[in-house]
C-alpha atoms as a PDB file:
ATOM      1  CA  UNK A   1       0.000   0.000   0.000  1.00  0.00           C
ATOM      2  CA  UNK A   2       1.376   3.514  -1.386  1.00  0.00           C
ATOM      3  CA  UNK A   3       2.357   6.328   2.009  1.00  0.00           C
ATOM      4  CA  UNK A   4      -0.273   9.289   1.918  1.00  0.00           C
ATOM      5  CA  UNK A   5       1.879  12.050   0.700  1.00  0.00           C
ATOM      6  CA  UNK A   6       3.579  14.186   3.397  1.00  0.00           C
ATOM      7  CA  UNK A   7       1.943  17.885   3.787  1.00  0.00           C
ATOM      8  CA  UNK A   8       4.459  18.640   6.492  1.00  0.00           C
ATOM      9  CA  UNK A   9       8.663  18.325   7.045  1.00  0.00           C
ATOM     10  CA  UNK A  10      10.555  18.065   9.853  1.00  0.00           C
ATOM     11  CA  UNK A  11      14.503  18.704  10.034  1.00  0.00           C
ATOM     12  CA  UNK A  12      17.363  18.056  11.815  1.00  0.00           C
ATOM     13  CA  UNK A  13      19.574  21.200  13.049  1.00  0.00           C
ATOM     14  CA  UNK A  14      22.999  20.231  12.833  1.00  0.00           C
ATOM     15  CA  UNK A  15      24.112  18.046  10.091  1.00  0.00           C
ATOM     16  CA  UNK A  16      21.313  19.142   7.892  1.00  0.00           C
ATOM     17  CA  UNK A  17      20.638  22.920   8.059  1.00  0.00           C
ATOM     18  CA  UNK A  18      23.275  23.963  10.167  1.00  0.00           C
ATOM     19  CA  UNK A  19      27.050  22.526   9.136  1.00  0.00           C
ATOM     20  CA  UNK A  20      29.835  22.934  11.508  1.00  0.00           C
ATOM     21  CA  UNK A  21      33.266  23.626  10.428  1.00  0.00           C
ATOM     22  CA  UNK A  22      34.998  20.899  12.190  1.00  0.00           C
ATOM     23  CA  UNK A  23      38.845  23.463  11.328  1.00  0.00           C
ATOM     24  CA  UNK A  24      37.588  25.593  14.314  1.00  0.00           C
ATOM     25  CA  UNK A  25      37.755  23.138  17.038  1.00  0.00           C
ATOM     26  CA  UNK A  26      41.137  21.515  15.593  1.00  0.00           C
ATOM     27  CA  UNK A  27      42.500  25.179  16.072  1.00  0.00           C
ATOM     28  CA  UNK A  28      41.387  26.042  19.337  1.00  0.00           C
ATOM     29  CA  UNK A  29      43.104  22.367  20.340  1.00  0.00           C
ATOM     30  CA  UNK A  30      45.990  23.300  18.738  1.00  0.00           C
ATOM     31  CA  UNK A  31      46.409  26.253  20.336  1.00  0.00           C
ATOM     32  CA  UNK A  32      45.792  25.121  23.916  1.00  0.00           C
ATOM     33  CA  UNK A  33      47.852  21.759  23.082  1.00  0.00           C
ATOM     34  CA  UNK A  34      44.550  19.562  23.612  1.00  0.00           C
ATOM     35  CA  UNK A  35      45.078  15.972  21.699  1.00  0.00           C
ATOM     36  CA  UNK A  36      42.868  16.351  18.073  1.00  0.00           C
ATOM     37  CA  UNK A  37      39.051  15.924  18.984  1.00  0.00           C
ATOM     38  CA  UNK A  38      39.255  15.794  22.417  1.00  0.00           C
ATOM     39  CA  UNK A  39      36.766  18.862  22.929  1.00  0.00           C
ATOM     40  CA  UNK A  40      33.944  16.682  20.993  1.00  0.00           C
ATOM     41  CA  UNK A  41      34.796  13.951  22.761  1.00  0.00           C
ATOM     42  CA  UNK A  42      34.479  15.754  26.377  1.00  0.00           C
ATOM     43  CA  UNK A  43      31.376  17.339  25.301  1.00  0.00           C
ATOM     44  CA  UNK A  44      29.185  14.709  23.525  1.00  0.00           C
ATOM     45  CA  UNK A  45      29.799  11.815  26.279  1.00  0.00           C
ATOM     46  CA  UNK A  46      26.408  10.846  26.691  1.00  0.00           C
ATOM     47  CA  UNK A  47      26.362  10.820  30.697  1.00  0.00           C
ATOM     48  CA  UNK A  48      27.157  14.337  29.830  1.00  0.00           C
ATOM     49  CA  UNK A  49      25.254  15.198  27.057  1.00  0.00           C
ATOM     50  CA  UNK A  50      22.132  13.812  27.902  1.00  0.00           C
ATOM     51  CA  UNK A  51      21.199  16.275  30.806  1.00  0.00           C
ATOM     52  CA  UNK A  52      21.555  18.765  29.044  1.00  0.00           C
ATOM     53  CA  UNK A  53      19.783  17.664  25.914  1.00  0.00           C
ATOM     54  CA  UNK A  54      16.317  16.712  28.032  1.00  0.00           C
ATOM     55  CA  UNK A  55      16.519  20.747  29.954  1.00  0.00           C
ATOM     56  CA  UNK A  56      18.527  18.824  32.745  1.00  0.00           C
ATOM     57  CA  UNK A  57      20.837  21.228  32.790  1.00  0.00           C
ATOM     58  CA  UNK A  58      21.681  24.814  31.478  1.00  0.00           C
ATOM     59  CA  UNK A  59      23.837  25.042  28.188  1.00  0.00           C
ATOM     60  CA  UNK A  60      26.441  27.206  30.225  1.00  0.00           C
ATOM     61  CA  UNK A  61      26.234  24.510  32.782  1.00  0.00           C
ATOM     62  CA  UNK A  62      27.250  21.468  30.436  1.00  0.00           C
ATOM     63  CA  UNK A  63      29.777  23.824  28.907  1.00  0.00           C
ATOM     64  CA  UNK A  64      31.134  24.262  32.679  1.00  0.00           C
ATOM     65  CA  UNK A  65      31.690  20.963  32.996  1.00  0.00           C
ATOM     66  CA  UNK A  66      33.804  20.038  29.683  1.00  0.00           C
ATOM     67  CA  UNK A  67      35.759  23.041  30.791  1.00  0.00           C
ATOM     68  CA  UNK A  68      36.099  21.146  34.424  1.00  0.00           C
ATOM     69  CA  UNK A  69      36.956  17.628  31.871  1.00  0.00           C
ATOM     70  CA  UNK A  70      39.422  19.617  30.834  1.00  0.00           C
ATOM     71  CA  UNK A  71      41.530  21.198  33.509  1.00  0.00           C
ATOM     72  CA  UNK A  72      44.168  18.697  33.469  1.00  0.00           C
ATOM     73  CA  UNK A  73      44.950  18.533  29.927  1.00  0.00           C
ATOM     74  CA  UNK A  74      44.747  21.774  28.790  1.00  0.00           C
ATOM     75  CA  UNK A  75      47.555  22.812  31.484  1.00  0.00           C
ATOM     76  CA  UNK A  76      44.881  24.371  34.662  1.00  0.00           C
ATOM     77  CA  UNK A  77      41.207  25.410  34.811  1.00  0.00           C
ATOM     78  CA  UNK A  78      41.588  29.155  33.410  1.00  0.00           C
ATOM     79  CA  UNK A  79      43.186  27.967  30.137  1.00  0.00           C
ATOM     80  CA  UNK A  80      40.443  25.030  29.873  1.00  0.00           C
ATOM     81  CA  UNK A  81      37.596  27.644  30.550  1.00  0.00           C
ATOM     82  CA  UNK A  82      39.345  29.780  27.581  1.00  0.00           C
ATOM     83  CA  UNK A  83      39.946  26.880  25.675  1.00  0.00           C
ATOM     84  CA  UNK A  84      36.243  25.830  25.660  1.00  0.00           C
ATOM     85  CA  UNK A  85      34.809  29.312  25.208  1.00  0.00           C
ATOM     86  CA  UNK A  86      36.849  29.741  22.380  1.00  0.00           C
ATOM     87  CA  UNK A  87      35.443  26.979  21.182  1.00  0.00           C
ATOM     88  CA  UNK A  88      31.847  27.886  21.776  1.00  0.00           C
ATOM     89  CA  UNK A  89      31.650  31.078  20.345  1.00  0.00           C
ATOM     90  CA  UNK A  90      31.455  29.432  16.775  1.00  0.00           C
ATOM     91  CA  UNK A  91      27.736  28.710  16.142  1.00  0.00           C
ATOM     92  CA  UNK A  92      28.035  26.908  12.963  1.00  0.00           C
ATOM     93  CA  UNK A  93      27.002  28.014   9.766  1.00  0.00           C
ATOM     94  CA  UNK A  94      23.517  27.769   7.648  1.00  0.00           C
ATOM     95  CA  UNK A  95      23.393  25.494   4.664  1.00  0.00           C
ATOM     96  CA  UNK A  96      21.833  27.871   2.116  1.00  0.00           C
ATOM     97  CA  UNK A  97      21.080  25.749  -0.190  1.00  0.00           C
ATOM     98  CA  UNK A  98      18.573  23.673   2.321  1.00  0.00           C
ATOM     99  CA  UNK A  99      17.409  26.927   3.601  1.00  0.00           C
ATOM    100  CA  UNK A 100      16.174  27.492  -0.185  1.00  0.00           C
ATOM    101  CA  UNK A 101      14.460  24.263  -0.356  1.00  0.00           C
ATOM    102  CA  UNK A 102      12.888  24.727   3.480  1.00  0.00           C
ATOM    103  CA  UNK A 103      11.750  28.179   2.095  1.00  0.00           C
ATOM    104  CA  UNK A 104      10.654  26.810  -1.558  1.00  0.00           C
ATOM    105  CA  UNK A 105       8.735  24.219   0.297  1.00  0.00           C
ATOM    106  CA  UNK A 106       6.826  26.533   2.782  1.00  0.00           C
ATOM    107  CA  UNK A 107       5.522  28.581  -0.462  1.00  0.00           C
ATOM    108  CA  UNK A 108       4.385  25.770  -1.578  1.00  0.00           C
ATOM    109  CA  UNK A 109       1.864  25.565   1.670  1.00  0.00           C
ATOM    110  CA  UNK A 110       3.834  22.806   3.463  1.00  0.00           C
ATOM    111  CA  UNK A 111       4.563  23.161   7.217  1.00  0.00           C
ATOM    112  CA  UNK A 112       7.795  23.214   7.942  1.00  0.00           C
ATOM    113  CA  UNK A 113       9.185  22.091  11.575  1.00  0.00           C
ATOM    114  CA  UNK A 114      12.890  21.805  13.259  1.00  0.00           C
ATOM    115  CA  UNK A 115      13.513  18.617  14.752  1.00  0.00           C
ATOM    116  CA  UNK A 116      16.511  18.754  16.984  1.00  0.00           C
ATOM    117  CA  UNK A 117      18.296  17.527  20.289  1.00  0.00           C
ATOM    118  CA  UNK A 118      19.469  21.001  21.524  1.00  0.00           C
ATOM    119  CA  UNK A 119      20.139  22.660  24.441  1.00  0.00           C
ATOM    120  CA  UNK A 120      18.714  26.017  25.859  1.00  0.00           C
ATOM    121  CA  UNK A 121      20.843  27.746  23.684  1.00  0.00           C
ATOM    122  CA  UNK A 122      18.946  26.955  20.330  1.00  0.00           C
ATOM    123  CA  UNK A 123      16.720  30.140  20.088  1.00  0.00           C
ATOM    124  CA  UNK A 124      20.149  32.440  20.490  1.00  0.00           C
ATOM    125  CA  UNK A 125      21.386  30.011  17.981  1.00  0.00           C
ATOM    126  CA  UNK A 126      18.510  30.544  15.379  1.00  0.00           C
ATOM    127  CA  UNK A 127      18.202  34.758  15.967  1.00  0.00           C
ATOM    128  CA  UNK A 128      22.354  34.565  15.591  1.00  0.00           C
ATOM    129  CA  UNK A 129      22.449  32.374  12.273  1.00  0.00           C
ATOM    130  CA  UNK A 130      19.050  34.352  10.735  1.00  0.00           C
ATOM    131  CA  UNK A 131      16.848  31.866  10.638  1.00  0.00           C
ATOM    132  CA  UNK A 132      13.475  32.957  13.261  1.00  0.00           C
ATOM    133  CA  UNK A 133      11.033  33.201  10.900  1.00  0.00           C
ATOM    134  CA  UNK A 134      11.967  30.580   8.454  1.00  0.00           C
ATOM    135  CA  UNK A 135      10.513  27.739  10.007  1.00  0.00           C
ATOM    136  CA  UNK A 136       6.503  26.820  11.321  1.00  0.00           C
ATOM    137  CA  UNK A 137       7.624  25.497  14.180  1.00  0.00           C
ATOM    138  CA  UNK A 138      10.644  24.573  16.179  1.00  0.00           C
ATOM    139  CA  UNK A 139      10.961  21.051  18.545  1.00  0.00           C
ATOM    140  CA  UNK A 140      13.703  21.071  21.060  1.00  0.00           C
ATOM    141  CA  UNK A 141      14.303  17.973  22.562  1.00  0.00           C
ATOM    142  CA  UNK A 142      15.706  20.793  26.388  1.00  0.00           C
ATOM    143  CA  UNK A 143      12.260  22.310  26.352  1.00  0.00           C
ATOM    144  CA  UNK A 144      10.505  18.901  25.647  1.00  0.00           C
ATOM    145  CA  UNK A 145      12.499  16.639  28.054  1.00  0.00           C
ATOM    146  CA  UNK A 146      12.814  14.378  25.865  1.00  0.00           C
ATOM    147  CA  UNK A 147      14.886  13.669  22.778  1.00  0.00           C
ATOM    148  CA  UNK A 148      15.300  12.054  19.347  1.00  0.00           C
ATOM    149  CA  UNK A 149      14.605   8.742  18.872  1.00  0.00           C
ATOM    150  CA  UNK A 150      12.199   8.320  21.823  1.00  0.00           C
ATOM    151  CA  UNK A 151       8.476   8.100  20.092  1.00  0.00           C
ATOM    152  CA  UNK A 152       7.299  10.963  22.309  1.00  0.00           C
ATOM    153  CA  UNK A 153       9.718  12.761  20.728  1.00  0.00           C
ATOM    154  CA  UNK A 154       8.026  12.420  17.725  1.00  0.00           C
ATOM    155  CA  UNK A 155       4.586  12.567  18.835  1.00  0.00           C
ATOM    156  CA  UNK A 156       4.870  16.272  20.512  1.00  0.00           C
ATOM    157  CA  UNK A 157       7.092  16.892  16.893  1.00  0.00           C
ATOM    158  CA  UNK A 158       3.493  15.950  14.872  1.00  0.00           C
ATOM    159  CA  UNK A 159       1.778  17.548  17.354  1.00  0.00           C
ATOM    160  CA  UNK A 160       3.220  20.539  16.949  1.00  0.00           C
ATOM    161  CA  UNK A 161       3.286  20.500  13.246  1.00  0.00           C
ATOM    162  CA  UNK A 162      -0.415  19.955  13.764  1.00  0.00           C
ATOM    163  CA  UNK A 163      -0.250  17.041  11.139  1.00  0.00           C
ATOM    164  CA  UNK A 164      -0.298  12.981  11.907  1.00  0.00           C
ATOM    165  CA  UNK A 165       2.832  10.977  11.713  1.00  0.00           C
ATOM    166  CA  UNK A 166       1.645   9.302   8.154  1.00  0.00           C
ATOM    167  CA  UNK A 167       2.278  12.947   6.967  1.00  0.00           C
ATOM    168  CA  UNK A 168       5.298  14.025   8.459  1.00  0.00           C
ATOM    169  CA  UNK A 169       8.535  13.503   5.965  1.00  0.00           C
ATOM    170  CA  UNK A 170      11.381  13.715   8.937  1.00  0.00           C
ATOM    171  CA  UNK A 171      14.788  14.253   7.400  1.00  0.00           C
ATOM    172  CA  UNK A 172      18.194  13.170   9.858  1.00  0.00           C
ATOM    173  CA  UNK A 173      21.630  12.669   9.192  1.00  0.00           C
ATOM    174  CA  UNK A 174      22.088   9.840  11.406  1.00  0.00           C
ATOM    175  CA  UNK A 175      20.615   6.934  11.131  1.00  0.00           C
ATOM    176  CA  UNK A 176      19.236   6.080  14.564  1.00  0.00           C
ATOM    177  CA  UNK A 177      17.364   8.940  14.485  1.00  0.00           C
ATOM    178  CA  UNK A 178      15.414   7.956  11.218  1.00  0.00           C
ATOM    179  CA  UNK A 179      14.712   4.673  12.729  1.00  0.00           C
ATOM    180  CA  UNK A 180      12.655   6.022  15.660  1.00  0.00           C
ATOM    181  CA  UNK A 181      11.033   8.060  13.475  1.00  0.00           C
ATOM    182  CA  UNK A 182      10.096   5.211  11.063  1.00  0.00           C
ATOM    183  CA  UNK A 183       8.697   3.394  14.512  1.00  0.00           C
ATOM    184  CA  UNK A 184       6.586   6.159  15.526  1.00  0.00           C
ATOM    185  CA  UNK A 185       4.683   6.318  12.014  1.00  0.00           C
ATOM    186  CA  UNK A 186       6.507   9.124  10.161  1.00  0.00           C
ATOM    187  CA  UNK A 187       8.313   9.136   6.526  1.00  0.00           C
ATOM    188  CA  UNK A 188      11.936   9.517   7.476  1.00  0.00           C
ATOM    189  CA  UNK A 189      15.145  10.083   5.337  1.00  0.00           C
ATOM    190  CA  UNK A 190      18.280   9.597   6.262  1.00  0.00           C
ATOM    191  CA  UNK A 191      20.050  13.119   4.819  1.00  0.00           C
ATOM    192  CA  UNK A 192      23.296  12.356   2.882  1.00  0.00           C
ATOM    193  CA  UNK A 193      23.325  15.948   1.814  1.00  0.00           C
ATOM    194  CA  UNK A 194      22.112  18.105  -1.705  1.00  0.00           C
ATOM    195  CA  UNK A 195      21.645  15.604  -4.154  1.00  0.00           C
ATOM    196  CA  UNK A 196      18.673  14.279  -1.992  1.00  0.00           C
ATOM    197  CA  UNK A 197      16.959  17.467  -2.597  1.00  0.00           C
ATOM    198  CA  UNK A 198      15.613  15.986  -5.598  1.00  0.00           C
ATOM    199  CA  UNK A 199      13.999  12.921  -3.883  1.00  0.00           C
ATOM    200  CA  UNK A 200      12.847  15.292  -1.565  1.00  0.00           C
ATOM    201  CA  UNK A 201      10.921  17.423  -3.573  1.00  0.00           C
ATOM    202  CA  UNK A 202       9.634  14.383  -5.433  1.00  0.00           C
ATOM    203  CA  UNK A 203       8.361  12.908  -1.866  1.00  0.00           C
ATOM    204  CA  UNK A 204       6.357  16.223  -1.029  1.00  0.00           C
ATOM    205  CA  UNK A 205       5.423  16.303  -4.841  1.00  0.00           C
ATOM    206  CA  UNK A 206       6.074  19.899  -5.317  1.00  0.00           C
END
């Protein structure tokens, strides 16, 4: 049996509309003579990460703590606090040419949501990169408590988009992600970047 088409889209943040260069944290180890991807490392352990992800904790709070991670190896805690705000003051960067298809697809009457696992920082992130205004709706897994791949993830994500899961096309980057999606009843993609515009557009038949 053929999907209904999908009148609404949901996207990830980072790894589909937002890119991150990954040259800025290799310099800021560099400089501060931290071993090659050791601030990632710090900061997306999962016993860490998680907190903050589900509103746990405050963005400057998890960022406190890979600074604390860090103390020893980046030679005391002042040049790990530098080290890591360095870091942080690099928000990414928008992928225009998805932000032309998000905005292509919204003229063509289709809701469009974000769909990420962020902290408390994301609206600061979206005023500082341009983008309030350019999406329907925005899901953050801090101010839900929960996050991506949990189903009521998902279900507050439809929700939201006012549109059932059999409608929602959800587009990730990693592939976990898509899977819980798939399980809770949406459409789900798994983003390997512009040339799946084209299937995209074809799925939303627009």
């Amino acid at each position: 049996m053929a999907r209904e088409r999908a009148t609404a889209l949901l996207l990830d943040f980072d790894g589909v509309l937002r890119r991150w260069d990954p040259a800025v944290a290799a310099g800021v180890e560099r400089e501060y003579g931290l071993s090659e991807g050791v601030l990632g490392e710090i900061a997306m352990q999962w016993g860490r990460l998680q907190p903050v992800l589900t509103g746990q904790v405050s963005h400057a709070e998890w960022v406190s703590s890979v600074a604390d991670a860090l103390a020893e190896p980046a030679g005391g805690p002042d040049r790990a606090r530098a080290a890591v705000e360095q870091w942080q003051r690099y928000r990414g960067e928008v992928d225009t040419e998805v932000l032309d298809f998000v905005r292509e697809v919204r003229a063509a009457g289709i809701t469009v949501g974000l769909g990420t696992n962020a902290t408390d920082l994301l609206d600061a992130d979206l005023a500082a990169l341009g983008l309030v205004g350019e999406l329907d709706v925005v899901v953050n897994s801090s101010t839900l408590g929960v996050h991506k791949p949990a189903p009521e993830y998902f279900q507050a994500a439809c929700q939201a988009l006012a549109t059932p899961p059999a409608r929602v096309l959800f587009v990730d980057d990693e592939d976990w992600a898509v899977r819980g999606a798939r399980s809770a009843g949406l459409s789900a993609h798994r983003w390997g970047g512009h040339a799946d515009l084209r299937y995209l557009r074809a799925a939303l038949d627009h």
